[in-house]
Protein backbone atom coordinates (compact mmCIF):
# COMPACT_ATOMS: atom_id res chain seq x y z
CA UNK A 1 0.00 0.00 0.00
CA UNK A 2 2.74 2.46 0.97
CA UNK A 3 4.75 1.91 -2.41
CA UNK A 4 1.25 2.37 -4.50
CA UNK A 5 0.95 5.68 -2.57
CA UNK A 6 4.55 6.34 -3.28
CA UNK A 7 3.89 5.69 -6.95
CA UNK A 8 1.02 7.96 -7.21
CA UNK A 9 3.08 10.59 -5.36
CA UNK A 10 5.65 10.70 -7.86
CA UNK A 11 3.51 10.50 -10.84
CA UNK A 12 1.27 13.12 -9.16
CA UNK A 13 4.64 15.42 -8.38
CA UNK A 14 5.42 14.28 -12.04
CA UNK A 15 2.68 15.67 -13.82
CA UNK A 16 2.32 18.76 -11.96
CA UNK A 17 6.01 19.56 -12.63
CA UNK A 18 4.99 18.82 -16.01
CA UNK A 19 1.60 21.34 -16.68
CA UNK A 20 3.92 24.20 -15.22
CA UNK A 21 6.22 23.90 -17.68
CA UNK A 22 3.18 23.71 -20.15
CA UNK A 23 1.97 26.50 -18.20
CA UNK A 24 5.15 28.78 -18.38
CA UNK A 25 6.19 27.88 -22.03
CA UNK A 26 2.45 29.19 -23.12
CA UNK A 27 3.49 32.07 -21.34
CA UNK A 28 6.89 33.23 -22.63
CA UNK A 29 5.68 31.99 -25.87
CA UNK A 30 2.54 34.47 -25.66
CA UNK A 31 4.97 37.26 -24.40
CA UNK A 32 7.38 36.39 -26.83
CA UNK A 33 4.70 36.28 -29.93
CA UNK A 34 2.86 39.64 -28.30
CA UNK A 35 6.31 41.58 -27.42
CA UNK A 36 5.90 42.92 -31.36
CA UNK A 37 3.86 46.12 -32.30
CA UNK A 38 1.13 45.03 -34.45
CA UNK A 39 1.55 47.73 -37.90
CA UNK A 40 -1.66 49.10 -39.13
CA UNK A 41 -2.46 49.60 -43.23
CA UNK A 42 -1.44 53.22 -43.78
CA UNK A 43 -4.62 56.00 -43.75
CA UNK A 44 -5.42 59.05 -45.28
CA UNK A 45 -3.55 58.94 -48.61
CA UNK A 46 -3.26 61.64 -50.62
CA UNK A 47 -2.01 61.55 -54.25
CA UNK A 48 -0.29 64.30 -56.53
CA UNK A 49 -0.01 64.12 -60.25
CA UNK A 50 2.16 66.04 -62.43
CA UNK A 51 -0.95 68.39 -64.24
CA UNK A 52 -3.34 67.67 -62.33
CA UNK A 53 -3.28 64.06 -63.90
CA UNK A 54 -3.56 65.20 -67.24
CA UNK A 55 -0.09 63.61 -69.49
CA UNK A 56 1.58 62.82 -66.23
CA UNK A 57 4.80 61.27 -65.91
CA UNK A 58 4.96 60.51 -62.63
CA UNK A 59 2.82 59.97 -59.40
CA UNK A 60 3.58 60.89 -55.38
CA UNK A 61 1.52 59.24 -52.54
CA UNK A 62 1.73 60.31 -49.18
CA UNK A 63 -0.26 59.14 -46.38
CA UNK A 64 -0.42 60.36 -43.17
CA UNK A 65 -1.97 57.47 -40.72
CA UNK A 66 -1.00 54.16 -39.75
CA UNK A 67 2.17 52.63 -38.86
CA UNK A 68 2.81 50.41 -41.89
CA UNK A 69 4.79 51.00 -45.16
CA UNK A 70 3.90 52.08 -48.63
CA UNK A 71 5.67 53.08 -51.79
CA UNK A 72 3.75 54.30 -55.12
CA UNK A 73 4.04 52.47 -58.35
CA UNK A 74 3.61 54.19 -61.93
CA UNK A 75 2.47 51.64 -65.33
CA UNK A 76 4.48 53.19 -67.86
CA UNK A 77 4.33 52.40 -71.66
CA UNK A 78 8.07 51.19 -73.42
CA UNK A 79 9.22 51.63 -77.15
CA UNK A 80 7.76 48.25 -78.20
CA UNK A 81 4.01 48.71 -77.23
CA UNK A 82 4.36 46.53 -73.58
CA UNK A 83 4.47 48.34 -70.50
CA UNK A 84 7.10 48.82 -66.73
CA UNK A 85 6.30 48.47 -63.34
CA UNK A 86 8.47 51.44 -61.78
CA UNK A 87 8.30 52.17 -58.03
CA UNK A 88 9.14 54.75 -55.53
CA UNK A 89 10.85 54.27 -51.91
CA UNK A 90 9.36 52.50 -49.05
CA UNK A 91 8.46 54.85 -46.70
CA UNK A 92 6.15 54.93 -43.29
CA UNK A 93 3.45 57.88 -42.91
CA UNK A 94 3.89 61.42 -43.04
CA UNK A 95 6.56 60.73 -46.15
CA UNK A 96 5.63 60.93 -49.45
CA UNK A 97 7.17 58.34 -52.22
CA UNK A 98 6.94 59.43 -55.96
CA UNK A 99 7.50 57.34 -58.76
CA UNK A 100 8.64 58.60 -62.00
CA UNK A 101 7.90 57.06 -65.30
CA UNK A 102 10.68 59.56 -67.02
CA UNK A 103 9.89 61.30 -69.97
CA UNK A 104 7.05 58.95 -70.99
CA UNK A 105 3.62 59.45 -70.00
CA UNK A 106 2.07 57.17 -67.50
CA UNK A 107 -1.03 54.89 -67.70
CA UNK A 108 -1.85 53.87 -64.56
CA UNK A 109 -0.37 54.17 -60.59
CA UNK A 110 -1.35 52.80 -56.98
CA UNK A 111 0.52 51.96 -53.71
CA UNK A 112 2.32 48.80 -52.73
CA UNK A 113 1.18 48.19 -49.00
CA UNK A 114 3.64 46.85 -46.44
CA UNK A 115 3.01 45.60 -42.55
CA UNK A 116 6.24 45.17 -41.73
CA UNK A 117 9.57 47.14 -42.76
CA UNK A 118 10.32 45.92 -45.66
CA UNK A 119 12.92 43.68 -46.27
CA UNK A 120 11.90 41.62 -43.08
C-alpha cells in the first residue's frame, strides 16, 4: 500500500512539474509572440499628379496614418508597345514616395502596401 501511494506521489509530483512547464512555455511563448507592435495599413492617402493628372509622368503618394509601409508604383508604356512596373521608396506615414515614369507618360499608378519594414 505504501509503495502504491509512493507511486502515485511521484507521478502526481510528475505531472504537476509537467503542466507548469506547459503553463510557463504558453506564457513566454505568448509574451514572446505579443512583445511585437502590431503595424496598421497606412490612412489618409493623398495623391499628386504632375498636371493635375492630365499627361503625367509621374505619381507621389503620401499618407499620413498608420504605422505600416507604402511606396507608389507608376504603369508606364516602353518603345515596343508593352508596358514597366516602376516604383518609388518604401516609406512609413507622413513621407511621401513618388515614382517617375521619365519622360514617358504614364497609364496607370497605386501603392504597394507593407506591414512590416520591408525587407523583413
Amino acid at each position: 500500500m505504501t509503495q502504491n501511494t509512493a507511486r502515485k506521489a511521484r507521478r502526481g509530483a510528475g505531472g504537476i512539474a509537467l503542466s507548469m512547464a506547459t503553463v510557463a512555455g504558453l506564457l513566454l511563448g505568448f509574451t514572446t509572440v505579443s512583445a511585437g507592435t502590431a503595424q496598421a495599413v497606412p490612412t489618409g492617402c493623398k495623391w499628386k499628379l504632375e498636371n493635375d493628372g492630365r499627361y503625367w509622368t509621374w505619381a507621389q503618394v503620401t499618407c499620413l496614418g498608420g504605422s505600416g509601409y507604402y511606396r507608389a508604383w507608376v504603369k508606364c508604356p516602353t518603345a515596343n508597345g508593352g508596358y514597366v512596373y516602376k516604383y518609388g521608396p518604401s516609406v512609413s506615414p507622413g513621407r511621401a514616395s513618388k515614382a517617375d515614369c521619365g519622360s514617358v507618360s504614364g497609364v496607370d499608378y497605386g501603392k504597394n502596401v507593407y506591414t512590416y519594414p520591408p525587407g523583413v
